[in-house]
Protein backbone atom coordinates (compact mmCIF):
# COMPACT_ATOMS: atom_id res chain seq x y z
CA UNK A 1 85.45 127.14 81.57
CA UNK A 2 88.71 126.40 79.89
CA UNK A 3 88.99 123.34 77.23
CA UNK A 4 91.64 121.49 78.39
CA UNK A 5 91.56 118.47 75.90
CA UNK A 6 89.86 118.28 72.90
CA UNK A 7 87.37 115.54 73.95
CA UNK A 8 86.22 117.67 77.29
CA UNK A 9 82.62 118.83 76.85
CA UNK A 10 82.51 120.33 80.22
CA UNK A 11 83.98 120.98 83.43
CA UNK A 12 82.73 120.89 86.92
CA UNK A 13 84.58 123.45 89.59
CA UNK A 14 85.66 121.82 92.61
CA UNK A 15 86.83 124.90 94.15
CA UNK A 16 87.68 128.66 93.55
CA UNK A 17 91.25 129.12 94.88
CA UNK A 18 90.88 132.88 95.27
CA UNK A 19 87.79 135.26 96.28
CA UNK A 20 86.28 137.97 94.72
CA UNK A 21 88.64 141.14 95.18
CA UNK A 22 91.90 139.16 95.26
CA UNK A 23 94.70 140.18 93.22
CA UNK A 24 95.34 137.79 90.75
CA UNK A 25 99.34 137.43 88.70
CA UNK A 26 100.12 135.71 85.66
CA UNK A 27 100.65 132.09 85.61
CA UNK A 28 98.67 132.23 89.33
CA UNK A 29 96.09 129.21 90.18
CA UNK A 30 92.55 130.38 89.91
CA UNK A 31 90.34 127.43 90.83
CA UNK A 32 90.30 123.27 90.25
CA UNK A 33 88.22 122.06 87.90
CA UNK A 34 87.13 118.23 87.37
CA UNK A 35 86.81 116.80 83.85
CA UNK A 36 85.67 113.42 82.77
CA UNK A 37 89.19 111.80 83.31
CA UNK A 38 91.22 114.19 85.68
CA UNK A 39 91.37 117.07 88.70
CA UNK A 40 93.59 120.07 87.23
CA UNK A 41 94.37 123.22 88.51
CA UNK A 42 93.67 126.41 86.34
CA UNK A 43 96.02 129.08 86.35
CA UNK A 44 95.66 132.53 85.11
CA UNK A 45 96.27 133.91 81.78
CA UNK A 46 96.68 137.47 83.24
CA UNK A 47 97.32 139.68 85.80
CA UNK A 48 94.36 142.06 87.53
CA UNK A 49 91.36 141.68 89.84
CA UNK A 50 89.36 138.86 90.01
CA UNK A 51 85.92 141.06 89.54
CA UNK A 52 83.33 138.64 89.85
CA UNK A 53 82.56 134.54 90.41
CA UNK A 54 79.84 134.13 88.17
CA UNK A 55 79.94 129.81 88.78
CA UNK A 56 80.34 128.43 92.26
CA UNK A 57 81.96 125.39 93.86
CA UNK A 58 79.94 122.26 92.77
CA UNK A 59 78.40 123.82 89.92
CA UNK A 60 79.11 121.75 86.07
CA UNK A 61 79.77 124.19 83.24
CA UNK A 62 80.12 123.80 79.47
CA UNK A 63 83.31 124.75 78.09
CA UNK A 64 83.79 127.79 77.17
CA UNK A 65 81.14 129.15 79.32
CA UNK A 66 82.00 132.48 81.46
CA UNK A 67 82.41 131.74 85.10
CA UNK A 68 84.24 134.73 86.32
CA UNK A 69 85.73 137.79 85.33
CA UNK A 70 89.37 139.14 85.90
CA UNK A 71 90.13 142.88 85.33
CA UNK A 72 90.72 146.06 86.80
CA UNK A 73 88.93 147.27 90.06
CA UNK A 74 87.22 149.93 88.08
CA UNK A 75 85.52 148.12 85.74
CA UNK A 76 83.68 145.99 88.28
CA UNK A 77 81.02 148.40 86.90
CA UNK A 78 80.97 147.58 83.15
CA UNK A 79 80.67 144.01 84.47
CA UNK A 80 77.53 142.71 81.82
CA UNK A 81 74.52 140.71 84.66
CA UNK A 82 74.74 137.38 85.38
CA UNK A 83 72.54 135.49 83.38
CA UNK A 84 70.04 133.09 84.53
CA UNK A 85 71.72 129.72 84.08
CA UNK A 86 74.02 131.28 86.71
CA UNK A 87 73.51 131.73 90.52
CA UNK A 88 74.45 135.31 91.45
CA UNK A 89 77.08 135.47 94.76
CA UNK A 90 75.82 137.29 97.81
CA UNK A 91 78.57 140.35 98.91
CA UNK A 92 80.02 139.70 102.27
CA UNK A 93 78.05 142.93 103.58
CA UNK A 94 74.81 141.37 102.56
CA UNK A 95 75.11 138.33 104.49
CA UNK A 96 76.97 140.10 107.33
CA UNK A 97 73.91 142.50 108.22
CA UNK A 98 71.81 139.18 108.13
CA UNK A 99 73.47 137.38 110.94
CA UNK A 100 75.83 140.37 112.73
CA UNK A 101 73.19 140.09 115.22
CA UNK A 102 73.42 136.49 116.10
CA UNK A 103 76.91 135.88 115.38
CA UNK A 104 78.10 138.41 117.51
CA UNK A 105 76.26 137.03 120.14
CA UNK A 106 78.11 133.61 120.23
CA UNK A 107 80.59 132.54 122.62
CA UNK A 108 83.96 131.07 120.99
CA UNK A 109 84.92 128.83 123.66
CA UNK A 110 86.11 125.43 122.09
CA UNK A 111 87.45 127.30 119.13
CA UNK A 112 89.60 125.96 116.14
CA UNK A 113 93.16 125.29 116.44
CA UNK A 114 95.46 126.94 113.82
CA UNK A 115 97.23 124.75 111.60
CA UNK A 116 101.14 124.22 111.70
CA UNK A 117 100.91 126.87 108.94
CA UNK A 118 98.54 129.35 110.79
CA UNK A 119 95.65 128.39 109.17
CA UNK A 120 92.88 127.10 110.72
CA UNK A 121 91.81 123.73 109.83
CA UNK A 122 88.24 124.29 107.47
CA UNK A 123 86.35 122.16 104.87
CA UNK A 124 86.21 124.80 101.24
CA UNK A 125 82.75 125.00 102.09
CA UNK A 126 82.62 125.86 105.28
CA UNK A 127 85.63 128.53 104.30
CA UNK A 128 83.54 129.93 102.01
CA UNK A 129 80.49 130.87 104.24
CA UNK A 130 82.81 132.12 107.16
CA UNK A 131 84.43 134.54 104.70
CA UNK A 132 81.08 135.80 103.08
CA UNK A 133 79.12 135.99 106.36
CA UNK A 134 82.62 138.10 107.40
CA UNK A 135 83.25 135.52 110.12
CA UNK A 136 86.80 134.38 111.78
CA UNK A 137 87.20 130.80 111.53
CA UNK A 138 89.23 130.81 114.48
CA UNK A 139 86.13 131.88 116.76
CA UNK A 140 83.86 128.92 115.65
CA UNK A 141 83.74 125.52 117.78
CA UNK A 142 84.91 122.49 115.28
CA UNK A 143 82.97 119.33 114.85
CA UNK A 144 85.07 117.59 112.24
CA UNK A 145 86.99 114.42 112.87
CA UNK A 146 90.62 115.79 111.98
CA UNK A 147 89.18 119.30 114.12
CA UNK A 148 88.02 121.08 110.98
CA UNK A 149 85.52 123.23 111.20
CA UNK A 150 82.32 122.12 108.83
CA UNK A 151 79.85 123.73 106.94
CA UNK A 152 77.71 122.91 110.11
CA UNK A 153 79.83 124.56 112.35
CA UNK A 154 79.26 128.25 110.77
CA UNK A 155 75.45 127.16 110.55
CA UNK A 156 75.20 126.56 113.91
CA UNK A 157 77.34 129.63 115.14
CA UNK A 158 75.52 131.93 113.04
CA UNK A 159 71.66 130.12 114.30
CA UNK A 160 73.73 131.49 118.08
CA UNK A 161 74.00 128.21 119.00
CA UNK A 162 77.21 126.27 119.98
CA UNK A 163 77.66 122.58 118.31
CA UNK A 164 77.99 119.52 120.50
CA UNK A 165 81.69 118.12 120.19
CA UNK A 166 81.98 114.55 119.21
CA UNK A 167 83.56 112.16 122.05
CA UNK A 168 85.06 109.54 119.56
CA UNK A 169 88.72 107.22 120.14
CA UNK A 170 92.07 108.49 118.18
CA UNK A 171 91.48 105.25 116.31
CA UNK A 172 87.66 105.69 114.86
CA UNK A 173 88.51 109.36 114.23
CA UNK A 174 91.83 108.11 111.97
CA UNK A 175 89.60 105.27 110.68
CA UNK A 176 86.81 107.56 109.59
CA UNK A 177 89.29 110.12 108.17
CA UNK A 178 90.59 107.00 106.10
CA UNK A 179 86.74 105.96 104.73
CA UNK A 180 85.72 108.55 104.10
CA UNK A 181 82.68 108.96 107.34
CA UNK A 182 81.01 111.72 108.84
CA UNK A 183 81.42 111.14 112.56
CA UNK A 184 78.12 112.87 113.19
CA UNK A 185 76.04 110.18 111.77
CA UNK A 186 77.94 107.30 113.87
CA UNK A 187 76.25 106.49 117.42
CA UNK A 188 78.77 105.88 119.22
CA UNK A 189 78.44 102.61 122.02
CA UNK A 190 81.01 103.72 124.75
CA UNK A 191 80.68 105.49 127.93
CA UNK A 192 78.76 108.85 127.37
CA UNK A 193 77.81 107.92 123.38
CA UNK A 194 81.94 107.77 122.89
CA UNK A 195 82.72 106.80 119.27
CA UNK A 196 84.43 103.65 119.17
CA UNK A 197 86.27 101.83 116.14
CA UNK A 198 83.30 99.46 116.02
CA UNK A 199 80.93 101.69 115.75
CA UNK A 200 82.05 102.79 112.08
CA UNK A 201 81.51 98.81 110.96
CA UNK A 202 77.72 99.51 111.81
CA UNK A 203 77.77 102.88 109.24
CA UNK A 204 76.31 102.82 105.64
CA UNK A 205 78.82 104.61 103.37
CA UNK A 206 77.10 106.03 100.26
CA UNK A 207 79.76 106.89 98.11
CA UNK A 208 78.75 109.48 94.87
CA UNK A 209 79.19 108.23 91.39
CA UNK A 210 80.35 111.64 89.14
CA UNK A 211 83.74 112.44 87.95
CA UNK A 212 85.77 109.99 86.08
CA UNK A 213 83.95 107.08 88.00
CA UNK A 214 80.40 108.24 86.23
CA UNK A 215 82.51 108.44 82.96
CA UNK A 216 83.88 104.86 83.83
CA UNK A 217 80.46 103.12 84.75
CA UNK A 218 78.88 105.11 81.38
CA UNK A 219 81.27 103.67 79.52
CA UNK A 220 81.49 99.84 80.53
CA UNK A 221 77.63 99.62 80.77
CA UNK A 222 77.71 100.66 77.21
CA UNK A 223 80.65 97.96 76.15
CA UNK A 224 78.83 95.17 77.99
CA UNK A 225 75.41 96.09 76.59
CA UNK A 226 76.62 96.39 73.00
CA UNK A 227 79.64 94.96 72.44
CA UNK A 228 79.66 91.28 71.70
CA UNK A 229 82.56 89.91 72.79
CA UNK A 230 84.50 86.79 73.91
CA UNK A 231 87.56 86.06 75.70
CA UNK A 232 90.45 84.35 75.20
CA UNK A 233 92.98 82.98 77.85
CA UNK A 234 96.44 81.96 76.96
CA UNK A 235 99.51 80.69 79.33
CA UNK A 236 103.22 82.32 78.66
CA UNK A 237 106.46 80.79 79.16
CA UNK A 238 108.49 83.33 80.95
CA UNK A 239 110.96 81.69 82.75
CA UNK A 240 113.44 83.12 80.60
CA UNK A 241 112.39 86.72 80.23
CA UNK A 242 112.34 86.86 84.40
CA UNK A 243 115.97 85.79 84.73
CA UNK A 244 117.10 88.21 81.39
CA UNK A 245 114.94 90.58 83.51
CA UNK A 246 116.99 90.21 86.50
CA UNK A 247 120.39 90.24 84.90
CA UNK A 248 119.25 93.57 82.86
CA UNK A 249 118.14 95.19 86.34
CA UNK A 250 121.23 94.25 88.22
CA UNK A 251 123.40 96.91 85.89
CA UNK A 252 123.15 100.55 86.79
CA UNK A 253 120.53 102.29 83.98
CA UNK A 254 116.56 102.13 84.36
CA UNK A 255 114.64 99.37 85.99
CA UNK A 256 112.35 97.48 83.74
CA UNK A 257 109.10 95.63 85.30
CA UNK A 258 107.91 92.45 83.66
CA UNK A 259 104.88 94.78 82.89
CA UNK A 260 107.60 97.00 80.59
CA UNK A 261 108.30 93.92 78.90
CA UNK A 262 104.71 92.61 78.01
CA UNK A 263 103.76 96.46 76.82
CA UNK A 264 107.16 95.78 74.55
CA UNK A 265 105.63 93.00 73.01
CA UNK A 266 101.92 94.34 73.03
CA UNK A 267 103.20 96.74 70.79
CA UNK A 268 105.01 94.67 68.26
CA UNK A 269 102.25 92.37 67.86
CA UNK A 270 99.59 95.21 67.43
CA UNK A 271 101.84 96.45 64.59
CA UNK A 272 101.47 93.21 62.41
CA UNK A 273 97.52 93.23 63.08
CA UNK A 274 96.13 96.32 62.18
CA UNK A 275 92.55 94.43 63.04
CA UNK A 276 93.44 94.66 66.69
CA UNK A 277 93.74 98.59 66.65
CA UNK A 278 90.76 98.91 64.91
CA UNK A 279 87.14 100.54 65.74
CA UNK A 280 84.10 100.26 64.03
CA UNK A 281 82.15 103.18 62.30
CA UNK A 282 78.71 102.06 60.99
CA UNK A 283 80.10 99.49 58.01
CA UNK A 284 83.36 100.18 58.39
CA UNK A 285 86.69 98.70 60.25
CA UNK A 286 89.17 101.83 60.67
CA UNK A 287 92.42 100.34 61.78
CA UNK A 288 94.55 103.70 62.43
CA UNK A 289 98.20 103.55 61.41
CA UNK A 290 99.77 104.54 64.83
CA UNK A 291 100.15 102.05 67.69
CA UNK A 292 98.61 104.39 70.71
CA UNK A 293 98.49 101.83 73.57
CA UNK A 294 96.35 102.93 76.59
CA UNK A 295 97.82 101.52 79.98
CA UNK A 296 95.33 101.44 82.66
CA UNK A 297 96.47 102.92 85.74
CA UNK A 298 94.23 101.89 89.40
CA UNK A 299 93.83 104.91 91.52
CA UNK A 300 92.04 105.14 95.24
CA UNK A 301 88.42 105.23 93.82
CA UNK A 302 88.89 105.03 90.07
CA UNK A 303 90.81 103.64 86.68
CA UNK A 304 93.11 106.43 84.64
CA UNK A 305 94.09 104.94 81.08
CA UNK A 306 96.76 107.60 79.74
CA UNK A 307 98.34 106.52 76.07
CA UNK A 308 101.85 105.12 75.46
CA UNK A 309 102.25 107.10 71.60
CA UNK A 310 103.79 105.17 69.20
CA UNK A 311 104.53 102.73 71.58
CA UNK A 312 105.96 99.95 68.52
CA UNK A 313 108.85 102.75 67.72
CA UNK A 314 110.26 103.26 71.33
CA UNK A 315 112.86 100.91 73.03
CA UNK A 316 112.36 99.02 76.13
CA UNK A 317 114.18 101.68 77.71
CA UNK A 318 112.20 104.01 76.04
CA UNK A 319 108.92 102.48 76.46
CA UNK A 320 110.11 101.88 80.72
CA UNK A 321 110.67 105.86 81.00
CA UNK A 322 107.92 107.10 79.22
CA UNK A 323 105.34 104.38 80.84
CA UNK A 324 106.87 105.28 84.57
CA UNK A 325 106.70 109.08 84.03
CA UNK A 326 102.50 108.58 82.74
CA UNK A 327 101.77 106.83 85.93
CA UNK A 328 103.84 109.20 87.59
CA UNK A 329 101.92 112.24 86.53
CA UNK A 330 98.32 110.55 86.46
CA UNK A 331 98.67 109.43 90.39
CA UNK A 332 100.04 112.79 90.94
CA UNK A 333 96.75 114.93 89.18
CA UNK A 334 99.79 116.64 86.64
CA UNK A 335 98.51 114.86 83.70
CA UNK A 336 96.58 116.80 80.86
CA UNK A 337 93.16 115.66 79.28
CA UNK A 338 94.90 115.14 76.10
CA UNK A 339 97.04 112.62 77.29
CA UNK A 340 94.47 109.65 77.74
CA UNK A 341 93.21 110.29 74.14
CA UNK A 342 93.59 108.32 70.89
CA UNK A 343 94.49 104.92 72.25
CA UNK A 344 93.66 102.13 69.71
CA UNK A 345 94.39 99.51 72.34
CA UNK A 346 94.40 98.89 76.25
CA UNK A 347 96.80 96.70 78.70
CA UNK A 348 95.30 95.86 82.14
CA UNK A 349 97.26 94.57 84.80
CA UNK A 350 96.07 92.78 87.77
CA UNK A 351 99.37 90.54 88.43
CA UNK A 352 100.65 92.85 91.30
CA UNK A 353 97.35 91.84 93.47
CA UNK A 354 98.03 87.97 92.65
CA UNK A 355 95.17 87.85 90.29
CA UNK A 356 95.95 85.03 87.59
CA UNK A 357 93.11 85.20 85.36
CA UNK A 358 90.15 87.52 85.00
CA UNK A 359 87.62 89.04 82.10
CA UNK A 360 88.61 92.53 81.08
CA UNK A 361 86.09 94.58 79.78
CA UNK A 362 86.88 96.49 76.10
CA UNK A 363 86.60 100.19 76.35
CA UNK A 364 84.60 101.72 73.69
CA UNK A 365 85.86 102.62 70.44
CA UNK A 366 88.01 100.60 71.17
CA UNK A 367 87.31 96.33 69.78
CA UNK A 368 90.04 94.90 71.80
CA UNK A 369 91.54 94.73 75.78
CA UNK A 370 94.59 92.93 76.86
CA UNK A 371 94.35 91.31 80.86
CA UNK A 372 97.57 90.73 82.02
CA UNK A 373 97.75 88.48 85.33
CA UNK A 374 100.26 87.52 87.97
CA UNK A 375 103.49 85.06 87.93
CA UNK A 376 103.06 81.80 89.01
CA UNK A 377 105.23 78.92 89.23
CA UNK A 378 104.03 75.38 88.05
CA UNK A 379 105.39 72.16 87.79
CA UNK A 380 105.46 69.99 84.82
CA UNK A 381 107.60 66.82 83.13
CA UNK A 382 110.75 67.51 80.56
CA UNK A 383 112.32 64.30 79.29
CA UNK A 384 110.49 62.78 82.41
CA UNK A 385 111.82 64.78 84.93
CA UNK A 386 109.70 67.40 87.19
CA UNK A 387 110.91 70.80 86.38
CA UNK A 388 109.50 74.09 87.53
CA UNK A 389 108.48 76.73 85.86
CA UNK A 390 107.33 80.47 85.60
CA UNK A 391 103.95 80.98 83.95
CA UNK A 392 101.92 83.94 83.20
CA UNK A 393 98.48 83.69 81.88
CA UNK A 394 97.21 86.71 79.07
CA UNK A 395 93.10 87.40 78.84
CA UNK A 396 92.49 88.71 75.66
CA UNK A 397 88.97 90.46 74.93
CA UNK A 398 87.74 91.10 71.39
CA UNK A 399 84.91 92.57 69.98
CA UNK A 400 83.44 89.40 68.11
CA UNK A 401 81.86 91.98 65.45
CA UNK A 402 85.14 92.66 63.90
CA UNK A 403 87.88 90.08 65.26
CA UNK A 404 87.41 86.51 65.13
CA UNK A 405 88.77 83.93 67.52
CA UNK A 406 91.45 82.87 65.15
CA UNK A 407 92.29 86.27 64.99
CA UNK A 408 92.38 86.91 68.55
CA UNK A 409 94.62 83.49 68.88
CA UNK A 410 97.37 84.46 66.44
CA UNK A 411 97.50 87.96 68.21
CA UNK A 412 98.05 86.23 71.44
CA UNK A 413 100.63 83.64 70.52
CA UNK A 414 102.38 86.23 68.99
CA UNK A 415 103.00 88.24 71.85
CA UNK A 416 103.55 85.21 73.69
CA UNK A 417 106.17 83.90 71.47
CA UNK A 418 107.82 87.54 72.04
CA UNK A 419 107.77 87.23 75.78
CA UNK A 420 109.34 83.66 75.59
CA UNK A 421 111.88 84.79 73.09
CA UNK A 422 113.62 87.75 75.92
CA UNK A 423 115.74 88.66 73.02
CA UNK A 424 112.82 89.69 70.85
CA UNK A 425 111.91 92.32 74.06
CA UNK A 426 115.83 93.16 75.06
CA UNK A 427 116.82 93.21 71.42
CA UNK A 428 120.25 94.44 71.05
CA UNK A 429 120.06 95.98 74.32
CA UNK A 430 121.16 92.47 76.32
């Protein structure tokens, strides 16, 4: 199990892209791994045989651990046992003897359509026991909603018997596709037991905490039990930076989001109070020199902080590229384990869902949290006259052990004095 970062403890395989006996190149994608924070591919250091999976699909390793062995077909021999921690893999021959009998016995009528690519459509699982029981996925009946076949499918056709198909709408198959349900565990209410769109509405989902979302729920249980902290609200002025905004976006160059702009001033502020970068170690307040801002990044089912390094030395334009290319490449899964360590500060942003205030929780070793909500126009009296104005309110959350509310307050009004000042954020670059 490789160490990808040098915080990863251990790594759990999602799947093995190759089989036992494959030929494997240089450079070439062995298996995905989970860690704590991402899904990465691993790809081979070498070229040869893959000899032996010693760790299966689902299984959590420690790093460093063996899970399989790449070398030349000969030496499949030399291979040292697999050790007890470890679940030995049954040869295709073995499990073929077992069920030749029975599977060979089994009509394939209602067989798997290939794919546009001349695969057929398969769930890794279900792969995996076709090609050990030395079965063609093409010969066994599908039960899945998109027509993969299921790990119940090759049970089934290897017990000799033929699984029922599901009678469900286009429209609860897409829908269940989309949540994430198992169409066998959905009565359906139309003619014959036909699945309909309803149905799903009547359907517990039970969705599995592990991953990055255990890491995530680990980590704010232990903030909110042991941190004690406060929050502080604060409205911004930035009627001002939107228009500079627009007039620096309508010139040809990069884009930059009012989000760029309150990361710019993040930054500056964090510089001139080391207290806000700081963690706590026993007695101690380490403030590290380096402004590492963490941006947190919303996924499907989870939250992704990678750091912004140095973020107080780039440029806005800088600071736009780099941020864009991290959210980039942690949406995408091409974003390394290293990259989400060694922030000394976090910016949340709800603002694009039209949230205006909210708590953010601090994210442990870290004493401080910046919640950054949405634009909203208010009205209010200058020299007696109604005027309207664009207003964005900033949640700050401290850790009350080592920063102080006055503290907190200068931080803020700081970065909001940056925000109303756009030449502070555009600098020279206006």
């Amino acid at each position: 199990m490789p160490k990808l970062g040098m915080a990863m403890e251990e790594g759990r395989i999602i799947r093995w892209l190759l089989r036992e006996g494959d030929e494997v190149k240089k450079d070439q994608p062995l298996l995905e791994i989970e860690t704590d924070k991402v899904n990465i591919e691993v790809e081979s250091d070498v070229a040869g045989t893959l000899l032996r999976i010693d760790r299966q699909d689902g299984e959590t390793v420690p790093v460093i651990e063996t899970i399989g062995w790449i070398g030349l077909p000969e030496e499949v021999a030399d291979l040292p046992p697999v050790s007890r921690a470890q679940r030995p893999v049954a040869t295709s021959g073995e499990l073929q003897t077992e069920t030749a009998v029975r599977a060979t016995a089994v009509v394939s009528t209602g067989a798997a359509s290939l794919s546009r690519e001349g695969r057929v459509p398969a769930t890794p699982v279900a792969r995996r026991l076709a090609r050990e029981a030395n079965i063609d996925l093409a010969s066994i009946p599908p039960t899945g909603p998109r027509g993969e076949v299921r790990r119940r499918d090759v049970e089934s056709f290897l017990a000799g018997a033929k699984p029922a198909k599901i009678r469900a709408t286009p429209l609860a198959r897409r829908v269940a596709v989309r949540k994430g349900i198992d169409l066998a565990d959905v009565e359906g209410s139309g003619p014959g037991g036909k699945i309909r769109r309803r149905d799903l509405d009547r359907v517990t989902v039970r969705i599995s905490i592990q991953g990055a979302r255990k890491v995530i729920a680990q980590r704010m249980t232990e903030s909110h039990r042991e941190i004690p902290s406060a929050t502080l609200f604060m409205d911004v002025d930035v009627t001002d930076l939107v228009a500079s905004r627009k007039t620096w976006n309508e010139s040809p160059g990069i884009r930059i989001t009012l989000n760029d702009c309150v990361l710019v001033a993040t930054a500056k502020s964090l510089r001139d109070h080391p207290i806000l970068r700081g963690r706590i170690e026993r007695e101690t307040i380490v403030c590290p020199p380096n402004v590492h801002l963490g941006i947190a990044v919303g996924m499907d089912d989870s939250l992704l902080v990678p750091v912004l390094r140095d973020a107080d030395a780039l440029s806005l334009a800088q600071l736009s590229t780099t941020t864009k290319d991290l959210i980039h490449r942690a949406r995408t899964g091409q974003i390394l384990p290293d990259d989400y360590v060694g922030a000394v500060f976090t910016v949340t942003n709800l603002g694009m869902f039209g949230v205006t205030h909210f708590t953010p929780i601090i994210n442990p070793p870290q004493t401080a949290i910046l919640g950054v909500g949405a634009v909203r126009q208010i009205v209010r009296l200058e020299s007696e006259e109604p005027v309207t104005r664009d207003v964005m309110t900033l949640s700050l959350t401290h850790d009350h052990r080592s920063i102080d509310g006055i503290q907190g307050a200068k931080f803020l009004g700081d970065i909001r004095d940056a925000l109303e000042s756009p030449r502070v954020i555009f600098g020279q670059e206006t």
